[in-house]
N, C-alpha and C. Protein backbone atom coordinates (compact mmCIF):
# COMPACT_ATOMS: atom_id res chain seq x y z
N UNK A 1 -48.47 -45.56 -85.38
CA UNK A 1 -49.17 -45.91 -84.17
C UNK A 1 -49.46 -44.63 -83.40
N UNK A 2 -50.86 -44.43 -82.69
CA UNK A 2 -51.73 -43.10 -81.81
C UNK A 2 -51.06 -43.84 -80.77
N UNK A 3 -50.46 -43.41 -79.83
CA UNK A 3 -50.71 -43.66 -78.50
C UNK A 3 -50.67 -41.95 -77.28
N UNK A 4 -51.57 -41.99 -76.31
CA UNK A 4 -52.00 -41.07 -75.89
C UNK A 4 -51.24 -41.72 -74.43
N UNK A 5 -50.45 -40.60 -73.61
CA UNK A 5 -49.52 -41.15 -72.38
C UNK A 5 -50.21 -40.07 -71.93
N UNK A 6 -50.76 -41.06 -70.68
CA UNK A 6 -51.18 -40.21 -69.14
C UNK A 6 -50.35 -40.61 -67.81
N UNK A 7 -49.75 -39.27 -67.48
CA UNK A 7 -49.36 -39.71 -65.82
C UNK A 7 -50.08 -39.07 -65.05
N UNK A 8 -50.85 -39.46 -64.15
CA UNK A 8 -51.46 -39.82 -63.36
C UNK A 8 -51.42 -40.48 -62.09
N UNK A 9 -51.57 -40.29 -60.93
CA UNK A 9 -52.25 -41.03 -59.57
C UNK A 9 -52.69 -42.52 -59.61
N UNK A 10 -54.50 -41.98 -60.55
CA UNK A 10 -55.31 -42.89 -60.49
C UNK A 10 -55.60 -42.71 -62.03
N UNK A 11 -56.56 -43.98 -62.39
CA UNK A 11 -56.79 -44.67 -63.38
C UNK A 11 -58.41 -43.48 -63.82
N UNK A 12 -58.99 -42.76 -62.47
CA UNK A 12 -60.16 -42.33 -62.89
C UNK A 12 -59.81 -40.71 -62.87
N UNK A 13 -58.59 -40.40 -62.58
CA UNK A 13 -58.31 -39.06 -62.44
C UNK A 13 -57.70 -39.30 -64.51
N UNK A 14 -57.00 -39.84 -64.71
CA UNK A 14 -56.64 -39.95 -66.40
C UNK A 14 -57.84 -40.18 -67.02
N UNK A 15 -59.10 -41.01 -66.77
CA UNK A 15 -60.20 -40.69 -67.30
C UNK A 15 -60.68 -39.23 -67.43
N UNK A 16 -60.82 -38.81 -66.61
CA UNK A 16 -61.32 -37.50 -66.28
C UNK A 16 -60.38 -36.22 -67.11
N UNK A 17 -59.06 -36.37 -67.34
CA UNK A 17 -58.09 -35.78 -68.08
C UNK A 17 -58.47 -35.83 -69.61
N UNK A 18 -59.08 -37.60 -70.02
CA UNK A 18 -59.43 -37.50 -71.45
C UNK A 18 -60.44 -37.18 -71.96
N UNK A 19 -61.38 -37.04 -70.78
CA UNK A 19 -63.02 -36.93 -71.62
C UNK A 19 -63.38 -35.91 -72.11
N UNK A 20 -62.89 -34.72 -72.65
CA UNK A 20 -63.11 -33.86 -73.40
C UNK A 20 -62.37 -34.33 -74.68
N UNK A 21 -61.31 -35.10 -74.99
CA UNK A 21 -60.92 -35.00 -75.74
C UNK A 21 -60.98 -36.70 -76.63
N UNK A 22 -62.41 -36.92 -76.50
CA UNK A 22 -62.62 -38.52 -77.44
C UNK A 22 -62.18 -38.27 -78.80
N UNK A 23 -62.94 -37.81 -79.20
CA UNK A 23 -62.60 -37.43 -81.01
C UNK A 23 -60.97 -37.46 -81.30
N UNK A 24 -60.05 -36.58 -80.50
CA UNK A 24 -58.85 -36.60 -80.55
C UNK A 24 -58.49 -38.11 -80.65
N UNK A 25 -58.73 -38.81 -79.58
CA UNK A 25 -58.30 -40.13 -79.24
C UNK A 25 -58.53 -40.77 -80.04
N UNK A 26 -59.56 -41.24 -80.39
CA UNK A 26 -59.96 -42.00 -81.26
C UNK A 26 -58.72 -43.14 -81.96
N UNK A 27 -59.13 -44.68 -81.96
CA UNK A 27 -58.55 -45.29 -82.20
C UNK A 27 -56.65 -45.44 -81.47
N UNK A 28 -56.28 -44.82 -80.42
CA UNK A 28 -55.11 -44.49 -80.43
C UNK A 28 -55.17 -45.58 -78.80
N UNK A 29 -54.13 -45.88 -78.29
CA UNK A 29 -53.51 -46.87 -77.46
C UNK A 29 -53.58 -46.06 -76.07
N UNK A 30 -53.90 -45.97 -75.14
CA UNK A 30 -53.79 -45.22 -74.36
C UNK A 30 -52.95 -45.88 -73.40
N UNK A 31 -51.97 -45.11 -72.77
CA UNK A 31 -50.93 -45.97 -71.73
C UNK A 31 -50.88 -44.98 -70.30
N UNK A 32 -51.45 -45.20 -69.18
CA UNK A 32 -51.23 -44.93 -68.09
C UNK A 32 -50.11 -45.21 -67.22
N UNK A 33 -49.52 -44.46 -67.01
CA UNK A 33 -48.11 -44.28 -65.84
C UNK A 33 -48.53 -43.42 -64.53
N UNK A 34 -48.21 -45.19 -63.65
CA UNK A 34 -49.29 -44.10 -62.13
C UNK A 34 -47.70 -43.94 -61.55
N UNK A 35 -46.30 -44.34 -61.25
CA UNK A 35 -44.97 -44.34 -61.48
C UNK A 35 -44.55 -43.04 -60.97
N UNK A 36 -43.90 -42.89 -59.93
CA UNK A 36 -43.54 -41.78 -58.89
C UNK A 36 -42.84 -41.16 -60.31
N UNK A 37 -41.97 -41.39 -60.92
CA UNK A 37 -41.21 -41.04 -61.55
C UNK A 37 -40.94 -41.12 -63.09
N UNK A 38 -42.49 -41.68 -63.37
CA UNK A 38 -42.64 -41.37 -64.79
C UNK A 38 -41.87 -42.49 -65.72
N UNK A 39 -41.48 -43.62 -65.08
CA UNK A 39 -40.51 -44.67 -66.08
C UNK A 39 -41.58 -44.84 -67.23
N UNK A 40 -42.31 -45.12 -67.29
CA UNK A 40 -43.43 -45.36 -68.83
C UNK A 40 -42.85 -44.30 -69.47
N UNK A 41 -42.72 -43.05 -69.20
CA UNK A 41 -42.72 -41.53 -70.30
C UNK A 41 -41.44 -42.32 -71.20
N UNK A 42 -40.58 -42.48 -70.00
CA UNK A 42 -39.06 -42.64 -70.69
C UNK A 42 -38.81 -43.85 -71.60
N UNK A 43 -39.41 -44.87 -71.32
CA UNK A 43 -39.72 -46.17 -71.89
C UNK A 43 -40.52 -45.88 -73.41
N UNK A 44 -41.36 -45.27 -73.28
CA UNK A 44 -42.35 -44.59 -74.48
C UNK A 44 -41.47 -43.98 -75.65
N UNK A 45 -40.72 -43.09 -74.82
CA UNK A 45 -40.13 -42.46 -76.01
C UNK A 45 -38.82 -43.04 -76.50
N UNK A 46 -38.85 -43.86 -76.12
CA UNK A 46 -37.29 -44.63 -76.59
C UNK A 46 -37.89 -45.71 -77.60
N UNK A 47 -39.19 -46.29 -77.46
CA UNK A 47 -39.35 -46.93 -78.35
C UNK A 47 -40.52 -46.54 -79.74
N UNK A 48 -40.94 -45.32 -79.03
CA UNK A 48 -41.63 -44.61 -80.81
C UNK A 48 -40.76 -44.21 -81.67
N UNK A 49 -41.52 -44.76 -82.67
CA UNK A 49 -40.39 -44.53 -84.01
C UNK A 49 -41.24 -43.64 -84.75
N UNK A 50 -40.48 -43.38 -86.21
CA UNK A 50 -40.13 -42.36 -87.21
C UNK A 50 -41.84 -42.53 -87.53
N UNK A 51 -43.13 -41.58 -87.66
CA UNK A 51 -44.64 -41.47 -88.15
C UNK A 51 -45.22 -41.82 -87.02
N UNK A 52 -45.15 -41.96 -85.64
CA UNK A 52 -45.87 -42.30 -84.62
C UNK A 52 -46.52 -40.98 -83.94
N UNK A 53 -47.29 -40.86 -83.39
CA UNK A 53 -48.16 -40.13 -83.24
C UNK A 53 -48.14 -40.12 -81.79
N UNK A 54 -47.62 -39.14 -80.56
CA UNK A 54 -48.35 -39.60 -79.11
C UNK A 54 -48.69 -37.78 -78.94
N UNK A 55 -49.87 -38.30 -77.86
CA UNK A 55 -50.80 -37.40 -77.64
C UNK A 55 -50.97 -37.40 -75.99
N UNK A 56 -50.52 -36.17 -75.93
CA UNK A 56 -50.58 -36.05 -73.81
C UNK A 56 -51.68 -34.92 -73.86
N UNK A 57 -52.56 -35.27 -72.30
CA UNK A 57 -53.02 -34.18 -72.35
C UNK A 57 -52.45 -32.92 -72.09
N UNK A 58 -51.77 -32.80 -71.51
CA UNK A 58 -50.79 -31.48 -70.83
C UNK A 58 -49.63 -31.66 -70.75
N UNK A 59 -48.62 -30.33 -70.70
CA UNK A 59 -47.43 -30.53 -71.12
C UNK A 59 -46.60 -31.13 -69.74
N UNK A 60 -47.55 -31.27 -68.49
CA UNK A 60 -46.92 -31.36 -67.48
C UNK A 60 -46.78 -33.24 -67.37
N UNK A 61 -47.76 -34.09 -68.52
CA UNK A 61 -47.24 -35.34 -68.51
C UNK A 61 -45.60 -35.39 -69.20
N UNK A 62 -45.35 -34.72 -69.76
CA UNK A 62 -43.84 -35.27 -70.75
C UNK A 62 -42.92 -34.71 -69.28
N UNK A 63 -42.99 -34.28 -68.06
CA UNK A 63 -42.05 -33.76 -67.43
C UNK A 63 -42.32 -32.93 -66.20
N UNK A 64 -41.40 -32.82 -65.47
CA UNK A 64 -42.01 -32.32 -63.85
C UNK A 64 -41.58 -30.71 -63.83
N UNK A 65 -40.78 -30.32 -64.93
CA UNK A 65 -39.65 -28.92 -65.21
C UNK A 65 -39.96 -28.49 -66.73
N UNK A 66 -39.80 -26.95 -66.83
CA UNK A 66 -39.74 -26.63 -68.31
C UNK A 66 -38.53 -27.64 -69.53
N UNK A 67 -37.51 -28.00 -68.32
CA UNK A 67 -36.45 -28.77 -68.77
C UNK A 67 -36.48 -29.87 -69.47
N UNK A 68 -37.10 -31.04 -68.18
CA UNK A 68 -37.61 -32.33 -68.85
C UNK A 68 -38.89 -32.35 -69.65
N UNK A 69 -39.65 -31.21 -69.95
CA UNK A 69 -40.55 -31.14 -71.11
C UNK A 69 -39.68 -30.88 -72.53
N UNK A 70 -39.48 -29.80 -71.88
CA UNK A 70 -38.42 -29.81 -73.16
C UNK A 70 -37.24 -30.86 -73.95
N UNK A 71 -36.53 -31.71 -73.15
CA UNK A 71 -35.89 -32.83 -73.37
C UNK A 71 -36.65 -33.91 -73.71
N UNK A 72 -38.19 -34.34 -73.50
CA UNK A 72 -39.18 -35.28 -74.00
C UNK A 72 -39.13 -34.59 -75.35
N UNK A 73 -40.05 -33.46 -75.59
CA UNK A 73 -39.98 -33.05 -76.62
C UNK A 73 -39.03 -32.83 -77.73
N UNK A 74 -37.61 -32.79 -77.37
CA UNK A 74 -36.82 -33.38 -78.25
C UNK A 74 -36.52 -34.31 -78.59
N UNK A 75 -36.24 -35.29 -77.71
CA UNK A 75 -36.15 -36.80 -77.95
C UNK A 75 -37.53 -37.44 -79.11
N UNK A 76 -38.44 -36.96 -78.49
CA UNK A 76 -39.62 -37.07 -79.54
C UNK A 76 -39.11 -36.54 -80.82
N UNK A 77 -38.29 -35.29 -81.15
CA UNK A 77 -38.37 -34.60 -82.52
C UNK A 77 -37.30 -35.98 -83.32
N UNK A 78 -36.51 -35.78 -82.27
CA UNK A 78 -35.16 -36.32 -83.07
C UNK A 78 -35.49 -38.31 -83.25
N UNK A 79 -36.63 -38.34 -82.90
CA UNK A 79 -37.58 -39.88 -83.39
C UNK A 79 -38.42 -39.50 -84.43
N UNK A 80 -38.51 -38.44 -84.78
CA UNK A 80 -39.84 -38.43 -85.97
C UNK A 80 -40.41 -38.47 -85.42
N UNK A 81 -41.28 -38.27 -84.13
CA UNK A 81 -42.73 -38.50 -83.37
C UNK A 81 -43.20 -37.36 -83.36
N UNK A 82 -44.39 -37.34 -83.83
CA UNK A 82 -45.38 -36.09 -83.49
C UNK A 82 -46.06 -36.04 -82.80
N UNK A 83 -45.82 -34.97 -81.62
CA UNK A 83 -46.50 -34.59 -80.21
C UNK A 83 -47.58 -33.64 -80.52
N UNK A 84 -48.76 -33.91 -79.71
CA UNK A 84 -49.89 -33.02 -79.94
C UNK A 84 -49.98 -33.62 -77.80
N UNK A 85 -50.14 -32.01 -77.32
CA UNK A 85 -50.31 -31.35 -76.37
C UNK A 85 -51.70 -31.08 -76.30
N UNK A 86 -52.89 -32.09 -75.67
CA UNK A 86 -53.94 -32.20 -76.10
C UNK A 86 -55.18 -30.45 -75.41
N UNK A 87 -54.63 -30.51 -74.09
CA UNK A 87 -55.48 -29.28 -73.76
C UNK A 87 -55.83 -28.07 -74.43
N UNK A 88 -53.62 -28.30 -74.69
CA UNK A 88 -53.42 -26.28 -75.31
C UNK A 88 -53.57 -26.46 -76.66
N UNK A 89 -53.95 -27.67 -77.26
CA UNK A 89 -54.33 -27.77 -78.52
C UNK A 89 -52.36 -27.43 -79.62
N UNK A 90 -51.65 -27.48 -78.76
CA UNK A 90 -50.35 -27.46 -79.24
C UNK A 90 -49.40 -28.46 -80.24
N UNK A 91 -48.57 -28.11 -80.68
CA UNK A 91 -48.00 -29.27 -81.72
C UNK A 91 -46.96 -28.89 -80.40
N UNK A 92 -46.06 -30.31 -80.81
CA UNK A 92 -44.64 -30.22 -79.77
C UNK A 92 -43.41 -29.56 -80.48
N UNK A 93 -43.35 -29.74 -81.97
CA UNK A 93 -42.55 -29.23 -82.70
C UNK A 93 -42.03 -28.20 -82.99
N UNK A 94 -43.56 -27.16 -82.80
CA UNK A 94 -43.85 -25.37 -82.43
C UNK A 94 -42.84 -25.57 -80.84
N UNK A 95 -43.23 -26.20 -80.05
CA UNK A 95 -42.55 -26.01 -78.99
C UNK A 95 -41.25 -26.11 -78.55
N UNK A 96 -41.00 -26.44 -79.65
CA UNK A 96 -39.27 -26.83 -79.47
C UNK A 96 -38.54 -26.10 -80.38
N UNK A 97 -39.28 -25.50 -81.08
CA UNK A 97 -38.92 -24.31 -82.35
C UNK A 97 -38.87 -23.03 -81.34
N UNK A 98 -40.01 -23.00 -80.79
CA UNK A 98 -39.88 -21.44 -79.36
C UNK A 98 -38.95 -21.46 -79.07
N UNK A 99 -38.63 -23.16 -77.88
CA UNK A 99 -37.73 -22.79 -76.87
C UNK A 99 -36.16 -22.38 -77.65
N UNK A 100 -36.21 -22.78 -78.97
CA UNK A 100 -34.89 -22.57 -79.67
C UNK A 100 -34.54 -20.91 -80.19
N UNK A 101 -35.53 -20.58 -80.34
CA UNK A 101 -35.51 -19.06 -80.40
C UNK A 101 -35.30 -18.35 -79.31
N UNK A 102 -36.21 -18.59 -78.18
CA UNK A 102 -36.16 -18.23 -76.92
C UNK A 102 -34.56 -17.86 -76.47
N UNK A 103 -33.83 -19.03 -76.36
CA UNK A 103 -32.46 -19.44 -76.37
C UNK A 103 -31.15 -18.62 -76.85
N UNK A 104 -31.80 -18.75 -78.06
CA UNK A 104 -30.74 -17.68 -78.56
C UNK A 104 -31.01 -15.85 -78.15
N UNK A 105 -32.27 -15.53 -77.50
CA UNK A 105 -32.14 -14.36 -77.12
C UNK A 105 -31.32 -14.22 -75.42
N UNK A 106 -30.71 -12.88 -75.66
CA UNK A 106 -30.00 -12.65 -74.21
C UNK A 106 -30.63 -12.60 -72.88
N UNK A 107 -30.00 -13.58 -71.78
CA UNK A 107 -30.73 -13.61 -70.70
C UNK A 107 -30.90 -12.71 -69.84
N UNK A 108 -31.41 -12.36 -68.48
CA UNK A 108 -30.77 -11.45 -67.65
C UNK A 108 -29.59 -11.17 -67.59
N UNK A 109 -28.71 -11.88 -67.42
CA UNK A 109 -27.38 -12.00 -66.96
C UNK A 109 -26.26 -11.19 -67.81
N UNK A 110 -26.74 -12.26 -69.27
CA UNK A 110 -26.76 -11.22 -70.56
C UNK A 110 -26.76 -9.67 -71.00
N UNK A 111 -27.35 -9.15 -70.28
CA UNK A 111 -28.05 -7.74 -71.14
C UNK A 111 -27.27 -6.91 -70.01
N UNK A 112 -26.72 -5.95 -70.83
CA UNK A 112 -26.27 -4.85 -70.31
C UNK A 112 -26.96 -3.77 -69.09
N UNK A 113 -25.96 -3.77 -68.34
CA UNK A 113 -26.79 -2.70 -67.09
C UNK A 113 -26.75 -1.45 -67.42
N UNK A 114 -28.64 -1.02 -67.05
CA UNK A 114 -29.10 -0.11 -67.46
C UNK A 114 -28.14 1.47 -66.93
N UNK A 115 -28.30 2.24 -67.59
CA UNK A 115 -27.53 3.70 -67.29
C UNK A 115 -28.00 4.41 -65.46
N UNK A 116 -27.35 4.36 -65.23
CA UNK A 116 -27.63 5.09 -63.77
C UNK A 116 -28.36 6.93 -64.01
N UNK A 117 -29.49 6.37 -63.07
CA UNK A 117 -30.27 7.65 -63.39
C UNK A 117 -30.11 8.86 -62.45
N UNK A 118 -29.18 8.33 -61.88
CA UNK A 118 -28.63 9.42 -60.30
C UNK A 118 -27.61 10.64 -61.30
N UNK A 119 -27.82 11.95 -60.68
CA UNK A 119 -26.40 12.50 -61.25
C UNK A 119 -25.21 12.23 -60.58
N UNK A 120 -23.98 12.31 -61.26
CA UNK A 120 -23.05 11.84 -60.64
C UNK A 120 -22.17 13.23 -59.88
N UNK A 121 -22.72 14.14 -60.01
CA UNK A 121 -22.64 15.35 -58.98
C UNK A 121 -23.61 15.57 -57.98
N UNK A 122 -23.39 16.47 -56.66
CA UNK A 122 -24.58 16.54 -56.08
C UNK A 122 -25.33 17.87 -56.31
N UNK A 123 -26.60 18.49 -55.63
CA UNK A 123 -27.16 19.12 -55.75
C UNK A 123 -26.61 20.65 -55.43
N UNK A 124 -27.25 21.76 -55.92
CA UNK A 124 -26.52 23.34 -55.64
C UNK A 124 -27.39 23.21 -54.35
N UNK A 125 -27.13 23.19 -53.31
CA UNK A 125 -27.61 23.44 -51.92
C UNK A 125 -27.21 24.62 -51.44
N UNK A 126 -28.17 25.67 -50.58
CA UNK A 126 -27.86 26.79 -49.97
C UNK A 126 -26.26 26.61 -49.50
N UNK A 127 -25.62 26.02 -48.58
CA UNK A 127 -24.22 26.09 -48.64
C UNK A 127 -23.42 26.36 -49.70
N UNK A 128 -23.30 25.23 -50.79
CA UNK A 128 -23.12 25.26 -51.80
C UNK A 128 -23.05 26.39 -52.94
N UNK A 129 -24.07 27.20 -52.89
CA UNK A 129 -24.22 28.51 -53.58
C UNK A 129 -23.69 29.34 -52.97
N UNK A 130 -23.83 29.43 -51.30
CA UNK A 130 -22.78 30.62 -50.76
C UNK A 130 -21.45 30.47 -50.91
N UNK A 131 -20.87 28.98 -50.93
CA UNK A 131 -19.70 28.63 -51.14
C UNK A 131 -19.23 29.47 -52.74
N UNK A 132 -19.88 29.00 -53.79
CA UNK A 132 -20.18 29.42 -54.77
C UNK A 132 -19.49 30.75 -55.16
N UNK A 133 -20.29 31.44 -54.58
CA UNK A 133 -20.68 33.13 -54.82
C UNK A 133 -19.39 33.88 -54.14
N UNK A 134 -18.80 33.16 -53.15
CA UNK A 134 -17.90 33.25 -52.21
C UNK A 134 -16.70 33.23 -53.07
N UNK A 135 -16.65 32.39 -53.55
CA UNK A 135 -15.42 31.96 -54.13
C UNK A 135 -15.07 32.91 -55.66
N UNK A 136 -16.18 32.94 -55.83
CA UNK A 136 -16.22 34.00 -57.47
C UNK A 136 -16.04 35.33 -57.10
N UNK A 137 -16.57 35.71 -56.00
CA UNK A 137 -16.40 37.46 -55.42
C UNK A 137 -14.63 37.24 -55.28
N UNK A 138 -14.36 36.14 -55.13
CA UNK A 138 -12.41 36.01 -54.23
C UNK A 138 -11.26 35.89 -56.16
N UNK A 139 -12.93 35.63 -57.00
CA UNK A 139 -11.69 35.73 -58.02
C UNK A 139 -11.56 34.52 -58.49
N UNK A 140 -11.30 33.06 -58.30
CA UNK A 140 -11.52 32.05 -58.38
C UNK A 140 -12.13 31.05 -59.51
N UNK A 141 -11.26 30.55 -60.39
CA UNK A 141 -11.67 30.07 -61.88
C UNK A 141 -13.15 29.31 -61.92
N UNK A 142 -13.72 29.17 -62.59
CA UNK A 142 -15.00 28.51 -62.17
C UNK A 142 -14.56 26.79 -62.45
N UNK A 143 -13.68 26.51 -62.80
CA UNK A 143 -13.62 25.15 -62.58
C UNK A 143 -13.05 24.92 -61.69
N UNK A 144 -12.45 25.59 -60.59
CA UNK A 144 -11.68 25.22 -59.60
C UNK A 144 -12.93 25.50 -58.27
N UNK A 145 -13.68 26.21 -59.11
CA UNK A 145 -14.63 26.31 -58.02
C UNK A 145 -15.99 25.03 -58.13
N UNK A 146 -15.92 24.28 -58.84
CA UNK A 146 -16.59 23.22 -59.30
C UNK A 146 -16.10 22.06 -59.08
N UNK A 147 -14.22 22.41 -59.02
CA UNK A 147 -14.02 21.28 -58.10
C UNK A 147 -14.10 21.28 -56.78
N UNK A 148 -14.00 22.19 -56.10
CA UNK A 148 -13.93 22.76 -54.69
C UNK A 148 -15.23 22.10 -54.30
N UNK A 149 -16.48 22.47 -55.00
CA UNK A 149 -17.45 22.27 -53.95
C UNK A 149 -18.39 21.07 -54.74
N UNK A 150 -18.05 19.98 -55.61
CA UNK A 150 -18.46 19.08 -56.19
C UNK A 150 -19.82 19.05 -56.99
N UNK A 151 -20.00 19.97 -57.48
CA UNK A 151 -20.52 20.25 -58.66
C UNK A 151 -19.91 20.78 -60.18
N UNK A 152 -20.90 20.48 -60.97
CA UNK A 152 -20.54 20.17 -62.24
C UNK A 152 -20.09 21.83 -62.90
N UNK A 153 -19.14 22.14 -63.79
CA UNK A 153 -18.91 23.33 -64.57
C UNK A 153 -20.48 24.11 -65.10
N UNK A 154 -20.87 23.57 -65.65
CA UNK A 154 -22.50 24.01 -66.03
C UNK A 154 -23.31 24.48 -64.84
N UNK A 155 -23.34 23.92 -63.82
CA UNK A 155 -24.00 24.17 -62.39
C UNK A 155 -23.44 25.23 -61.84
N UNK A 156 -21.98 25.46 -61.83
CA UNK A 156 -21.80 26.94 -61.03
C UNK A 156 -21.97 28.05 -62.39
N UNK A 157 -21.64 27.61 -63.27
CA UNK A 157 -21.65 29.01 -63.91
C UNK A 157 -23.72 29.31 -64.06
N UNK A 158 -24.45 28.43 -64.10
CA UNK A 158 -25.74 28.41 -64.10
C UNK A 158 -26.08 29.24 -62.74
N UNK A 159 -25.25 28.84 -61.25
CA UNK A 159 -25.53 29.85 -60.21
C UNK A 159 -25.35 31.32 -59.83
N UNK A 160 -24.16 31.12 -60.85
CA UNK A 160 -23.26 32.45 -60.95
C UNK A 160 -24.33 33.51 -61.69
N UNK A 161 -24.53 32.72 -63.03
CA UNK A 161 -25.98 34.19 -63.78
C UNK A 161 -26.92 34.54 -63.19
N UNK A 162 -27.47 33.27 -62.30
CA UNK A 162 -28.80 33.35 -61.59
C UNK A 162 -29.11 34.67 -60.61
N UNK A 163 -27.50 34.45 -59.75
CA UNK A 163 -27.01 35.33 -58.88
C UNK A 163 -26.81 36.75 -58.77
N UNK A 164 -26.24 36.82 -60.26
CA UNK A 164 -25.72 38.35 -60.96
C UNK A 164 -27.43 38.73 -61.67
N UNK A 165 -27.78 38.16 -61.73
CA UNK A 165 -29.01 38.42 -62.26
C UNK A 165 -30.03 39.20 -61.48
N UNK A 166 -30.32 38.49 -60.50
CA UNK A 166 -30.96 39.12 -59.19
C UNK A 166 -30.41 40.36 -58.33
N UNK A 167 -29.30 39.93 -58.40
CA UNK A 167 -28.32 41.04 -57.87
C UNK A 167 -29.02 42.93 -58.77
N UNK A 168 -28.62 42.15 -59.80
CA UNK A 168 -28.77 43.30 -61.11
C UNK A 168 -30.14 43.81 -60.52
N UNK A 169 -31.08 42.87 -60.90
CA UNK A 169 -32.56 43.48 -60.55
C UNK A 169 -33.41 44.27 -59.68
N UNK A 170 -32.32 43.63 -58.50
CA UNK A 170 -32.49 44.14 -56.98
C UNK A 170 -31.56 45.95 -57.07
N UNK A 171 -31.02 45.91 -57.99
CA UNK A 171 -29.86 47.33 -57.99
C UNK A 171 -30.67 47.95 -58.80
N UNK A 172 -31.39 47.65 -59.65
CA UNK A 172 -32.59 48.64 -61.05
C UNK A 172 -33.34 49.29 -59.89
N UNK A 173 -34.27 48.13 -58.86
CA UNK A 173 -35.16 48.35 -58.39
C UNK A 173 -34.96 49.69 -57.46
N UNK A 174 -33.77 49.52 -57.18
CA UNK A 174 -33.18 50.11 -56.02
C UNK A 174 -33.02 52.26 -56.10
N UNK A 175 -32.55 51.93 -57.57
CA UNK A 175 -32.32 53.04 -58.49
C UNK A 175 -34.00 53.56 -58.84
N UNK A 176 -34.80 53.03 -58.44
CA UNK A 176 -36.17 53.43 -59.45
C UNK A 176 -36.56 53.87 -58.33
N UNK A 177 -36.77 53.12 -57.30
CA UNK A 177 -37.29 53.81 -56.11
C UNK A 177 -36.55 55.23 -55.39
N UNK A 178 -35.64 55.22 -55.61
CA UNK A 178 -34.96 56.82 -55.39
C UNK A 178 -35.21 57.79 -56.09
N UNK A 179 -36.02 57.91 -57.05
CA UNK A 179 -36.06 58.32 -57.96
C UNK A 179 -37.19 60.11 -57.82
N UNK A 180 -38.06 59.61 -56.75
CA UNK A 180 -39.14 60.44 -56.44
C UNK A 180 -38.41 61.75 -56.34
């Protein structure tokens, strides 16, 4: 047995839902549910059996939620009924095969929190480097000076070359110009 379930308002608004789709229809029972609450849907699918055929236009007749579409659409599977989703041109079976895949992938809630993109030291700030430089002229291990001023081992000794570096350059320069 075709039967094609419209919920609907009115009797000419479900007209208007099928008339693109005659050929589909063809020969099939059409049952209107104007029903705040859809009792026909539920009535329908309790009594199609195993080779029956129903045909909605949209997935929003089997249900008011992704939920209760989805729960029509099973109840339909687990009857043998084959749903055809007339707009999206859909089988219901594909649709209940998704949501089952869907399912088994991890939700938000699921999935691991992403890596923090902050460093977990702070920045060499002018203080920071005088502190730095201060502490290395006094002698001062460079990890004790990395704990002192909350930066990372790599960061002071990175200030420290930078430092001696310039230093150096500024002392060449210094030497070249005396030179006359």
């Amino acid at each position: 047995m075709r039967i094609v379930y419209v919920h609907s308002g009115t009797a000419s608004a479900a007209a208007s839902l099928l008339s693109g789709h005659a050929v589909a229809i063809t020969d099939a029972r059409i049952l209107h549910d104007s029903s705040a609450d859809a009792a026909g849907r539920d009535m329908l699918l309790a009594i199609l059996a195993d080779g029956d055929e129903l045909l909605v236009p949209g997935v929003d007749h089997l249900g008011g939620t992704a939920g209760a579409v989805l729960a029509s659409l099973r109840r339909a599977a687990d009857a043998r009924v084959r749903v055809t989703i007339l707009c999206e041109d859909l089988d219901g079976a594909a649709i209940v095969q998704a949501a089952a895949l869907l399912a088994a992938l991890p939700t938000a809630d699921d999935a691991p929190e992403p890596r923090k993109v902050c460093r977990s030291y702070g920045r060499a700030t002018p203080e920071r480097v005088a502190r730095i430089l201060a502490l290395s002229a006094g002698g001062t291990p460079v990890r004790a000076i990395a704990a002192a001023v909350g930066l990372s081992i790599p960061t002071v000794m990175r200030v420290r070359r930078i430092h001696r570096a310039s230093r150096a350059s500024s002392q060449a320069a210094g030497c070249l110009g005396s030179v006359h």
